[in-house]
PDB file of N, CA and C in Angstrom:
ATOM      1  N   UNK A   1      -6.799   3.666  47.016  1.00  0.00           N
ATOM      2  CA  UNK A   1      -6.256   3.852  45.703  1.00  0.00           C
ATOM      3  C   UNK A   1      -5.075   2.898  45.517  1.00  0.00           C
ATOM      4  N   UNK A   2      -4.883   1.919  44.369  1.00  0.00           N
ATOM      5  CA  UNK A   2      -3.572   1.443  44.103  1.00  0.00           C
ATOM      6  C   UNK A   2      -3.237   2.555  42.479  1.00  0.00           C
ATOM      7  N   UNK A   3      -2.046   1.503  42.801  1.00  0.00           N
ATOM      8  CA  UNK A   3      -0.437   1.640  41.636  1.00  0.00           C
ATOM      9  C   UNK A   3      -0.994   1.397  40.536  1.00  0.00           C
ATOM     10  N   UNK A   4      -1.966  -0.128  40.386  1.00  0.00           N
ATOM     11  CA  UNK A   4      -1.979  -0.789  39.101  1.00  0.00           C
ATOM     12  C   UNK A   4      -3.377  -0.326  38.523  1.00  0.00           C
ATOM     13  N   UNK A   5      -3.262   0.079  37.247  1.00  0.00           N
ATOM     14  CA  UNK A   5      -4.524   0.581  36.796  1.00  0.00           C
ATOM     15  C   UNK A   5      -5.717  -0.519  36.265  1.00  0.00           C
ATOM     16  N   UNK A   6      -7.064   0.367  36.428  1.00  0.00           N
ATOM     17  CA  UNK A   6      -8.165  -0.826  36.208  1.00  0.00           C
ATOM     18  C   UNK A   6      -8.330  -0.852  34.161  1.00  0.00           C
ATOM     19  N   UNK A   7      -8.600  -2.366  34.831  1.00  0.00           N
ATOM     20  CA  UNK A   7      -8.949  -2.739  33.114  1.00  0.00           C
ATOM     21  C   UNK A   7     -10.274  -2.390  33.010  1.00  0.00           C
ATOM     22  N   UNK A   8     -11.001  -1.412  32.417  1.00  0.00           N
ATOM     23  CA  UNK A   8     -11.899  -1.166  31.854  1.00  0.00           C
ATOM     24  C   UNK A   8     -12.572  -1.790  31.515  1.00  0.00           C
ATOM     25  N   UNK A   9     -11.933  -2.904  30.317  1.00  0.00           N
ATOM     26  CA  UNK A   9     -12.649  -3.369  29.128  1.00  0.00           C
ATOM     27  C   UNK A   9     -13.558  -4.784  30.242  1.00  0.00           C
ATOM     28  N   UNK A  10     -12.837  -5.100  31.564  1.00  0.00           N
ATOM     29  CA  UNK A  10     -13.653  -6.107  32.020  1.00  0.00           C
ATOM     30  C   UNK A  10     -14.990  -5.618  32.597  1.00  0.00           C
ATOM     31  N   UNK A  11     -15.431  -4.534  32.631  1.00  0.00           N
ATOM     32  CA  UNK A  11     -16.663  -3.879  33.260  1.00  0.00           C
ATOM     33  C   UNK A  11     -17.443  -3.768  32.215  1.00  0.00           C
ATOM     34  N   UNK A  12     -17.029  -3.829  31.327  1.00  0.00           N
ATOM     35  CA  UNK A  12     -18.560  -3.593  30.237  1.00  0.00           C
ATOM     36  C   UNK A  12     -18.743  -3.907  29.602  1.00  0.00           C
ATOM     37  N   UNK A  13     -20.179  -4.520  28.591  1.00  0.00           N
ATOM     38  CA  UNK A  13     -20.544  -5.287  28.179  1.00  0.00           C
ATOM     39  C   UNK A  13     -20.405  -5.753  27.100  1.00  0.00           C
ATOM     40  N   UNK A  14     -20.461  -6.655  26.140  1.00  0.00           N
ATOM     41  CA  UNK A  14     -19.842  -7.381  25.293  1.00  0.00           C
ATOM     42  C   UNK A  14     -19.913  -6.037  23.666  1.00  0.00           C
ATOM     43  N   UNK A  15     -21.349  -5.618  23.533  1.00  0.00           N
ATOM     44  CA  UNK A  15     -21.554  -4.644  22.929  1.00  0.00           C
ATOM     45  C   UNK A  15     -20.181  -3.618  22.961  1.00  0.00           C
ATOM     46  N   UNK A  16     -20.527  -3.410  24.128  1.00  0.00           N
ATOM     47  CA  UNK A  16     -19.244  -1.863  24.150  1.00  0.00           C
ATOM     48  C   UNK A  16     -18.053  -2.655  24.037  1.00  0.00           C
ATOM     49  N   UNK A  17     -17.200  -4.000  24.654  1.00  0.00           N
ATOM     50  CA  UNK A  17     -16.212  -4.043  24.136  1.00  0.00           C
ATOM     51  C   UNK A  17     -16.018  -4.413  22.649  1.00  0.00           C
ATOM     52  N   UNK A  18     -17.197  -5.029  21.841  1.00  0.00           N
ATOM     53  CA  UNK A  18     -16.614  -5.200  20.386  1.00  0.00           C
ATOM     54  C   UNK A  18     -16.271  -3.645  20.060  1.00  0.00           C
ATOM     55  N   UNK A  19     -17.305  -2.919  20.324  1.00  0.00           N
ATOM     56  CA  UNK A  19     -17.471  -1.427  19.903  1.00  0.00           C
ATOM     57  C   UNK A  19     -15.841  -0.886  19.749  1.00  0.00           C
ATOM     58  N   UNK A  20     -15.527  -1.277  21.169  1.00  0.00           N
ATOM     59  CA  UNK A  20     -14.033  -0.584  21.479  1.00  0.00           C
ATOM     60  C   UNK A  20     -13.047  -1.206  20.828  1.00  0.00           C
ATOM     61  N   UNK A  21     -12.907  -2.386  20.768  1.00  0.00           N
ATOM     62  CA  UNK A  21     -12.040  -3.444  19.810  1.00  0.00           C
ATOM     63  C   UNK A  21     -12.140  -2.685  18.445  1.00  0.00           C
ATOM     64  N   UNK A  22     -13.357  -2.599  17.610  1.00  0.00           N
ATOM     65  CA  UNK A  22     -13.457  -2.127  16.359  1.00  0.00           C
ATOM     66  C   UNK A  22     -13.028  -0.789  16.409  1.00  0.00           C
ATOM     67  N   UNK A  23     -12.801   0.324  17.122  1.00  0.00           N
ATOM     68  CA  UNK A  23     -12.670   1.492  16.875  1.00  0.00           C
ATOM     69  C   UNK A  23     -11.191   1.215  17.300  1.00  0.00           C
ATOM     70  N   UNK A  24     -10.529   0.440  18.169  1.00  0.00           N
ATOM     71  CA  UNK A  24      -8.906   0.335  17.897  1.00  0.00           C
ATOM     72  C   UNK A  24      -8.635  -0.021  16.732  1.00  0.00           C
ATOM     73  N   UNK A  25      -9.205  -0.979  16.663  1.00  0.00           N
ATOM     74  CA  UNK A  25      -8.715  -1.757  15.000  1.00  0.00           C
ATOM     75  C   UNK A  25      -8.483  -0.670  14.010  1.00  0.00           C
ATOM     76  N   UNK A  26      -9.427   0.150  13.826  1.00  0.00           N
ATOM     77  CA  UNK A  26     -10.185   1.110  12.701  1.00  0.00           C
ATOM     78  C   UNK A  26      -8.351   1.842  12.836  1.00  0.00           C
ATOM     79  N   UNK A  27      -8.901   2.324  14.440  1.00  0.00           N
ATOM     80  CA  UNK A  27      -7.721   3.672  14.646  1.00  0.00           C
ATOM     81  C   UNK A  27      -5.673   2.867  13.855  1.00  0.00           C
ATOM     82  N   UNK A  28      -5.590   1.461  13.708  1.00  0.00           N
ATOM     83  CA  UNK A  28      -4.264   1.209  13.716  1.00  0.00           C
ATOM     84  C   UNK A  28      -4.512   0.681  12.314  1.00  0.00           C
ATOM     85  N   UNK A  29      -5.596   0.624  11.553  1.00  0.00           N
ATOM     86  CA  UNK A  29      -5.539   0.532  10.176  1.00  0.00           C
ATOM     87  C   UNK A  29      -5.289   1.885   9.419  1.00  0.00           C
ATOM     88  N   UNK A  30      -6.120   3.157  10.098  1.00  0.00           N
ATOM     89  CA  UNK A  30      -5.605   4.536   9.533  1.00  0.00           C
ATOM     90  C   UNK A  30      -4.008   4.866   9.788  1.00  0.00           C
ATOM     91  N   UNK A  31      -3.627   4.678  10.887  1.00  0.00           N
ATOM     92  CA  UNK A  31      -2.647   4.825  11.357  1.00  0.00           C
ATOM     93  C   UNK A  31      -1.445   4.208  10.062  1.00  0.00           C
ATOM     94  N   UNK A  32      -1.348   2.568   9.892  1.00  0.00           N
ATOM     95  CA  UNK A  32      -0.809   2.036   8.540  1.00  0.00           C
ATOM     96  C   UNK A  32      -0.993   2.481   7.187  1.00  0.00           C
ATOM     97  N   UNK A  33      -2.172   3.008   7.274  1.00  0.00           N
ATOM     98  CA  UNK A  33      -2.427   3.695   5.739  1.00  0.00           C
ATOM     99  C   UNK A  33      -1.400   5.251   5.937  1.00  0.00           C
ATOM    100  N   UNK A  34      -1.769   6.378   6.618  1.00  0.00           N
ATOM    101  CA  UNK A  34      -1.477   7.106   6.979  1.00  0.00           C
ATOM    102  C   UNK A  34       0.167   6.768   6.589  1.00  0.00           C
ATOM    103  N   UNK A  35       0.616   6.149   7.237  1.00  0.00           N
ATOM    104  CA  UNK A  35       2.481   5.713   7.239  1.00  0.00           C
ATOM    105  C   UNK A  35       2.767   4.994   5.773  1.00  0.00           C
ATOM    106  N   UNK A  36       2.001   4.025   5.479  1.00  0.00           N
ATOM    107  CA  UNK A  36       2.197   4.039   3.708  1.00  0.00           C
ATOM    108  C   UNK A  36       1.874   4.791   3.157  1.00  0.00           C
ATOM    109  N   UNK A  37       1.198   6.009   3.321  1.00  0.00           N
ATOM    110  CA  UNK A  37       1.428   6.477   1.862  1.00  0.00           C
ATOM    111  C   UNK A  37       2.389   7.970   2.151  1.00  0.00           C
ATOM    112  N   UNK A  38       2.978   7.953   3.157  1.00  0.00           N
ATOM    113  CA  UNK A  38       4.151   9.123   3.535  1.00  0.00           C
ATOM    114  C   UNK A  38       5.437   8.058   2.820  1.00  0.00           C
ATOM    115  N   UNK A  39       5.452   6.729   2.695  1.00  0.00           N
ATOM    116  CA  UNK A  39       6.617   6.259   2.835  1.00  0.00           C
ATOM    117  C   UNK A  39       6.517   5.958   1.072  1.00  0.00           C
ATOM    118  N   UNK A  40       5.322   5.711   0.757  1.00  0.00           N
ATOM    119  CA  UNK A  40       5.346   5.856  -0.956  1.00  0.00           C
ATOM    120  C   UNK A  40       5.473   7.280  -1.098  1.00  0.00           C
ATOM    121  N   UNK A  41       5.248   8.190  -0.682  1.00  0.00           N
ATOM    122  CA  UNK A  41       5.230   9.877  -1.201  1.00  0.00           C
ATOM    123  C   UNK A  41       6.822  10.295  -1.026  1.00  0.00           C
ATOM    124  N   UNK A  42       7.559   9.418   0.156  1.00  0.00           N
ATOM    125  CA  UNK A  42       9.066   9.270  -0.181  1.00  0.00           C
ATOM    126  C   UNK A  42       9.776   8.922  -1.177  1.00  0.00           C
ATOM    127  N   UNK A  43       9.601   7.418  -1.444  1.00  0.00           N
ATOM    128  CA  UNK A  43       9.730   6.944  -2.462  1.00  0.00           C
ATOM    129  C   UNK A  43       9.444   7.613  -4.016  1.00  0.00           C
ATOM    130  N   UNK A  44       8.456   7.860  -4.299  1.00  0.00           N
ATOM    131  CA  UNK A  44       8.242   8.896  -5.691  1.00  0.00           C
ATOM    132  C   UNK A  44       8.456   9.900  -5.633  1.00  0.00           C
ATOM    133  N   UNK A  45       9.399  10.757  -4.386  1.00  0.00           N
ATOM    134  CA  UNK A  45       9.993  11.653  -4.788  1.00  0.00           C
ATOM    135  C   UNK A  45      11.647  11.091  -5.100  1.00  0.00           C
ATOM    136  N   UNK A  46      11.664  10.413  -4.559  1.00  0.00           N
ATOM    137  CA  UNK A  46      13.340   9.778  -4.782  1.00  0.00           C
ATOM    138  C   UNK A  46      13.350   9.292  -6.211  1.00  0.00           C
ATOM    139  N   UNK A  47      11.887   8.574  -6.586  1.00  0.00           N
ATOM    140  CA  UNK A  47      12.408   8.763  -7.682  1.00  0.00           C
ATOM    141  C   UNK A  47      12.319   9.393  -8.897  1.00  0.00           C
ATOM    142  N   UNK A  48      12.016  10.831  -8.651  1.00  0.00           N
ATOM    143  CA  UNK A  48      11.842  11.915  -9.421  1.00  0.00           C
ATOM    144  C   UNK A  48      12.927  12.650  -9.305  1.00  0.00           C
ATOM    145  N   UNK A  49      13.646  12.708  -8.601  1.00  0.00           N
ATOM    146  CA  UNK A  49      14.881  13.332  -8.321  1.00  0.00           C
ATOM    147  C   UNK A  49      16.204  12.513  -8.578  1.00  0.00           C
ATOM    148  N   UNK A  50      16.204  11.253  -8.207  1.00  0.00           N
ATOM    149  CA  UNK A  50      17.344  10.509  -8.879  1.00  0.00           C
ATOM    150  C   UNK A  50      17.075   9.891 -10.068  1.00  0.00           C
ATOM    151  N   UNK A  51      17.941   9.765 -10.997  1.00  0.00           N
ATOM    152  CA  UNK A  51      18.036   9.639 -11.958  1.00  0.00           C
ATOM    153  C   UNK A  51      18.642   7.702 -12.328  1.00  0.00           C
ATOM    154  N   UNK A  52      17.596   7.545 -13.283  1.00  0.00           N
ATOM    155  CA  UNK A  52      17.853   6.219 -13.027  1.00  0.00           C
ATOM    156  C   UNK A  52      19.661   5.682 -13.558  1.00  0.00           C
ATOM    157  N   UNK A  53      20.285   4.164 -13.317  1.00  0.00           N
ATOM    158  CA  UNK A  53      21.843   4.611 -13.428  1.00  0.00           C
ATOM    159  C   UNK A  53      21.565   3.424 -14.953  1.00  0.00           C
ATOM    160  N   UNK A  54      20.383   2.718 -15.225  1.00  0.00           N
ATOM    161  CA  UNK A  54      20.941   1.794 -15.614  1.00  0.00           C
ATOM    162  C   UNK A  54      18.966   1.333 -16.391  1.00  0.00           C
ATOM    163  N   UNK A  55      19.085   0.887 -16.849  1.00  0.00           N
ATOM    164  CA  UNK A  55      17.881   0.403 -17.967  1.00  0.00           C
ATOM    165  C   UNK A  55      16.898  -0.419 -16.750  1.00  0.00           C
ATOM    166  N   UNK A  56      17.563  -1.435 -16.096  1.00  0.00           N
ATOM    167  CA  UNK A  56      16.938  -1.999 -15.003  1.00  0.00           C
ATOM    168  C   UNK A  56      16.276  -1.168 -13.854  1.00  0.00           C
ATOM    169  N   UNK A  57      16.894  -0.195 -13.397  1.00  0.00           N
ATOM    170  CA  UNK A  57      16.617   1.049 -12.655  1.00  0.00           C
ATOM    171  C   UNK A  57      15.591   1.801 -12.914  1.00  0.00           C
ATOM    172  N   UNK A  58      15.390   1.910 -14.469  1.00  0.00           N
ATOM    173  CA  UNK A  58      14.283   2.846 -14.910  1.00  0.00           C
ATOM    174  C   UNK A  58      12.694   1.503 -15.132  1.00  0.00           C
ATOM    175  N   UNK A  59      12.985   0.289 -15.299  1.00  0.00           N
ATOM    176  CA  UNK A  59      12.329  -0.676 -15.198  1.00  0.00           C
ATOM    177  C   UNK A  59      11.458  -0.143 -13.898  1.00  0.00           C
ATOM    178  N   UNK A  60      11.991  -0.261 -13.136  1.00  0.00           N
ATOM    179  CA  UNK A  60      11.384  -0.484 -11.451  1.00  0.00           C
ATOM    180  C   UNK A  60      10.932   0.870 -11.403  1.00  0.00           C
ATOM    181  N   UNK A  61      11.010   2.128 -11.839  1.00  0.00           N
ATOM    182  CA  UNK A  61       9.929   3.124 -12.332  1.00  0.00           C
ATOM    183  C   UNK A  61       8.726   3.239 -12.635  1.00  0.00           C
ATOM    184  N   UNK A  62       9.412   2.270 -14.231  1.00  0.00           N
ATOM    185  CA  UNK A  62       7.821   2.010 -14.875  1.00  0.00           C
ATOM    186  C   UNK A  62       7.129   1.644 -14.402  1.00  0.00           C
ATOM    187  N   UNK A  63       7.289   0.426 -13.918  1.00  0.00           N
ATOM    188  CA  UNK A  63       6.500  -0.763 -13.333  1.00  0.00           C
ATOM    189  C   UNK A  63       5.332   0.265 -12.332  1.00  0.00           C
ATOM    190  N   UNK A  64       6.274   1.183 -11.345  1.00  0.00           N
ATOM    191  CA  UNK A  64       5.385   1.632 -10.179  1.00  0.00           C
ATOM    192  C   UNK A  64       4.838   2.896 -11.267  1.00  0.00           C
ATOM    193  N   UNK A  65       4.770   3.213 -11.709  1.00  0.00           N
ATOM    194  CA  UNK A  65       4.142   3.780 -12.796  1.00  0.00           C
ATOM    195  C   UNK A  65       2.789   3.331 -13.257  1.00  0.00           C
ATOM    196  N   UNK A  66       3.177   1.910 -13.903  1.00  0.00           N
ATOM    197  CA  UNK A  66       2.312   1.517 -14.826  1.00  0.00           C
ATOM    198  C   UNK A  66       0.974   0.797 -13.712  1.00  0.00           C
ATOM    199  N   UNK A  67       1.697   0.379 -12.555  1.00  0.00           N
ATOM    200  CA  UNK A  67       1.069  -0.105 -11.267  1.00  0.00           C
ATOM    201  C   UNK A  67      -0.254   0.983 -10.710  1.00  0.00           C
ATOM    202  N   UNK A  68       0.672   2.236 -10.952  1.00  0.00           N
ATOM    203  CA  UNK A  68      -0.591   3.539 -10.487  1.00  0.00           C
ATOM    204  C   UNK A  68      -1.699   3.720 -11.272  1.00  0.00           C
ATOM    205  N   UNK A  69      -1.152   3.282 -12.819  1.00  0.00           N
ATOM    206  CA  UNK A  69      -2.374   3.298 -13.773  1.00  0.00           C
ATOM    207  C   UNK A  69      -3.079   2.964 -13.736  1.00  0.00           C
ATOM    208  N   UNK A  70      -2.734   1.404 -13.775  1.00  0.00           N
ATOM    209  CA  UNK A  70      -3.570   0.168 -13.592  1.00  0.00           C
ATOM    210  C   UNK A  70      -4.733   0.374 -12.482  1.00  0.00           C
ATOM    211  N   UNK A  71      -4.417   0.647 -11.797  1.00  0.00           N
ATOM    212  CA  UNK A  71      -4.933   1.185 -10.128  1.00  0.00           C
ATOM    213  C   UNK A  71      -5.831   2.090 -10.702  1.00  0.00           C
ATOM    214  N   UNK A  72      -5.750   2.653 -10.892  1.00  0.00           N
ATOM    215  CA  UNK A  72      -6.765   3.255 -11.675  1.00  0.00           C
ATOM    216  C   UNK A  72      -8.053   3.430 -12.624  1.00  0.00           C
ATOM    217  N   UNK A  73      -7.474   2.379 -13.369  1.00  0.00           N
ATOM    218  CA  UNK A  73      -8.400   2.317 -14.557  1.00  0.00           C
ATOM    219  C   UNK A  73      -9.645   1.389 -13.891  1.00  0.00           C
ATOM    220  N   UNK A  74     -10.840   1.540 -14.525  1.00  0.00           N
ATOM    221  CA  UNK A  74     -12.030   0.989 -14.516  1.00  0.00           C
ATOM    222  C   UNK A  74     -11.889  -0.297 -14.087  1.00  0.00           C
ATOM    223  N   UNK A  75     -12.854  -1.036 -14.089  1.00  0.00           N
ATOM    224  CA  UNK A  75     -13.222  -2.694 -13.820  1.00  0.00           C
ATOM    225  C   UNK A  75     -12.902  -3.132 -15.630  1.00  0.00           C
ATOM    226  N   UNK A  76     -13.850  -2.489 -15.938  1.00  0.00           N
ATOM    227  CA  UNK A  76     -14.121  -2.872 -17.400  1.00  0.00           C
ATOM    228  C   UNK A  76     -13.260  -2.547 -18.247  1.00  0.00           C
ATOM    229  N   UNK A  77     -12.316  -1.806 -18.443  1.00  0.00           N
ATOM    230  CA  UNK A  77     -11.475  -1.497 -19.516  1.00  0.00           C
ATOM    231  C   UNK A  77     -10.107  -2.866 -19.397  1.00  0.00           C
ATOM    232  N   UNK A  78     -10.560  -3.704 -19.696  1.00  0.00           N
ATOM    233  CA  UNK A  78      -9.897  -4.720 -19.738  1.00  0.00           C
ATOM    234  C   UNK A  78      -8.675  -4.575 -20.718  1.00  0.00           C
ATOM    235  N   UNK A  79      -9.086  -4.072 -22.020  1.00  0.00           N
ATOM    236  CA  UNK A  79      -8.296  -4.177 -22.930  1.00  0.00           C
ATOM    237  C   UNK A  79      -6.347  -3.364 -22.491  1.00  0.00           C
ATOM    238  N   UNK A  80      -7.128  -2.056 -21.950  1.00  0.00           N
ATOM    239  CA  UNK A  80      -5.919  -1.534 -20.884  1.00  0.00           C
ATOM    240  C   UNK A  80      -5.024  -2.295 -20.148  1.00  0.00           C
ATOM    241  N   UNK A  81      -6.048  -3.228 -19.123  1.00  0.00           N
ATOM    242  CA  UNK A  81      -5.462  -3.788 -18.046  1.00  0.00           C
ATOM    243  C   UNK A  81      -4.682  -5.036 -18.711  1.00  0.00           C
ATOM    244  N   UNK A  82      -4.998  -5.303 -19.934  1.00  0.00           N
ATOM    245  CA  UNK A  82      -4.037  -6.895 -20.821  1.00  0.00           C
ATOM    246  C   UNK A  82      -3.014  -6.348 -20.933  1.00  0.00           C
ATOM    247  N   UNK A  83      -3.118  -4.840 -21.299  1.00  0.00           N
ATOM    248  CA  UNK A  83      -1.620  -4.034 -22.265  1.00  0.00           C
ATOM    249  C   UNK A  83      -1.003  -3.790 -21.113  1.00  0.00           C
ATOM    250  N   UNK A  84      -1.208  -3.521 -19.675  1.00  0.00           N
ATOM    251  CA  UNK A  84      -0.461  -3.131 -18.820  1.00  0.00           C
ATOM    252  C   UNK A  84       0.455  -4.654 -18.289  1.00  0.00           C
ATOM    253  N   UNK A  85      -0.635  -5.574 -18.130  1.00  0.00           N
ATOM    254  CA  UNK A  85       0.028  -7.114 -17.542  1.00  0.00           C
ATOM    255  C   UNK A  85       0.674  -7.852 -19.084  1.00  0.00           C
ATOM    256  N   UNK A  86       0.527  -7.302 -19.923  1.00  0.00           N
ATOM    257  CA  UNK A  86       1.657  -7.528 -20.682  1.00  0.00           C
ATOM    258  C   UNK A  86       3.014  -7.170 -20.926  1.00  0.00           C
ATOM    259  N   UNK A  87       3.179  -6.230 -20.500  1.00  0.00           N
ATOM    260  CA  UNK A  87       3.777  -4.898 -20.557  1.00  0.00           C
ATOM    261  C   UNK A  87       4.831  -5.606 -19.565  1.00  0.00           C
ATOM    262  N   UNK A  88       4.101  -5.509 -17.970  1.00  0.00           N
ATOM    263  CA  UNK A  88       4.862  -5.882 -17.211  1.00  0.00           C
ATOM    264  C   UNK A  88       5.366  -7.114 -17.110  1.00  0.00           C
ATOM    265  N   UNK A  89       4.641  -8.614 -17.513  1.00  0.00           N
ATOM    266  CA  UNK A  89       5.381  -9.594 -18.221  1.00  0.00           C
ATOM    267  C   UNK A  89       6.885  -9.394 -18.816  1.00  0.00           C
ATOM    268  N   UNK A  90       6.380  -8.565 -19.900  1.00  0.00           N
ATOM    269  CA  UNK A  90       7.976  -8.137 -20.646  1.00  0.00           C
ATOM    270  C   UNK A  90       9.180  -7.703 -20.190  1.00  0.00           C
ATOM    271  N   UNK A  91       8.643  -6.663 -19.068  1.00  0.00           N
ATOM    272  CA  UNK A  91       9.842  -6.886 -17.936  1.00  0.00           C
ATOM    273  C   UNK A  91      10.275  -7.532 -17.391  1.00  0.00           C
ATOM    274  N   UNK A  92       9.412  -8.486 -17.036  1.00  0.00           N
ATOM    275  CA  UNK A  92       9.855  -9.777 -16.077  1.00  0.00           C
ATOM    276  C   UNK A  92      10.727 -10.707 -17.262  1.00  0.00           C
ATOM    277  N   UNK A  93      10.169 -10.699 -17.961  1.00  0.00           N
ATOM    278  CA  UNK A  93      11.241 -11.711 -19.232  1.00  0.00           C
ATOM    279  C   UNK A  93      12.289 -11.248 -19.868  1.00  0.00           C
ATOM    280  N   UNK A  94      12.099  -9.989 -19.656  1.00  0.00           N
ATOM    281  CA  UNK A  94      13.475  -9.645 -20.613  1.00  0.00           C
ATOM    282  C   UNK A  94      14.756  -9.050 -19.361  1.00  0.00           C
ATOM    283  N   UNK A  95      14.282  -9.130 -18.666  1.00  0.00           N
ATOM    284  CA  UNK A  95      15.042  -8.635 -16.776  1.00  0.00           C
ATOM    285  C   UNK A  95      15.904 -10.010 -16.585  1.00  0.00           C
ATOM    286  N   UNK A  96      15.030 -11.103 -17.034  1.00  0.00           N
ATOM    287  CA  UNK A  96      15.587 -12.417 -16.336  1.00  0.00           C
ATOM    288  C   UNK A  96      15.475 -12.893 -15.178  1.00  0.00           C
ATOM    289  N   UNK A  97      13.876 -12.527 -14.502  1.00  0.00           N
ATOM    290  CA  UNK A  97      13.216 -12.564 -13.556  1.00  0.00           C
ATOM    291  C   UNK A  97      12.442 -13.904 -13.689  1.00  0.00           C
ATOM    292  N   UNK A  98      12.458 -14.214 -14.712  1.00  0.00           N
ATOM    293  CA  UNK A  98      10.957 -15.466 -14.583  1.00  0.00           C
ATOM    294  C   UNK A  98      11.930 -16.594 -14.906  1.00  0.00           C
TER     295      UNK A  98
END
């Protein structure tokens, strides 16, 4: 018996290691999803509870607001998705962002 442990992945065959590669992968992509959306479910409570201080403040609301909509809506309802990327344009121009 030794100290240093065996590498597995060199004993078996190319099959089983993609296999195993893809089911890590899989496991540290849930894992990132999992942690974004605790850290957005932070975030939209912070900002449901604080109160915006300033016109710019409530900007960066909307936006993740209008962002969830958007996210939402169909492929096809285009006409929506112009009024939303217009919308948010207007922020960007009248912020003094662009």
């Amino acid at each position: 018996m030794t100290d240093h442990p065996v590498d597995l992945d060199k004993h078996r065959g190319m099959a089983a290691q993609k296999a195993t590669d893809l089911r890590r992968a899989l496991a540290d992509v849930e894992a990132h999803v999992r942690e974004l959306r605790e850290r957005e479910a932070e975030l939209e409570h912070r900002m449901m509870t604080v109160p915006a201080a300033s016109w710019p403040e409530a900007a960066v609301k909307a936006r993740h607001l209008l962002n969830l909509y958007a996210a939402s809506l169909p492929a096809e309802d285009t006409r929506h998705r112009a009024l939303v990327a217009a919308l948010l344009d207007d922020f960007v121009r009248l912020s003094g962002e662009g």
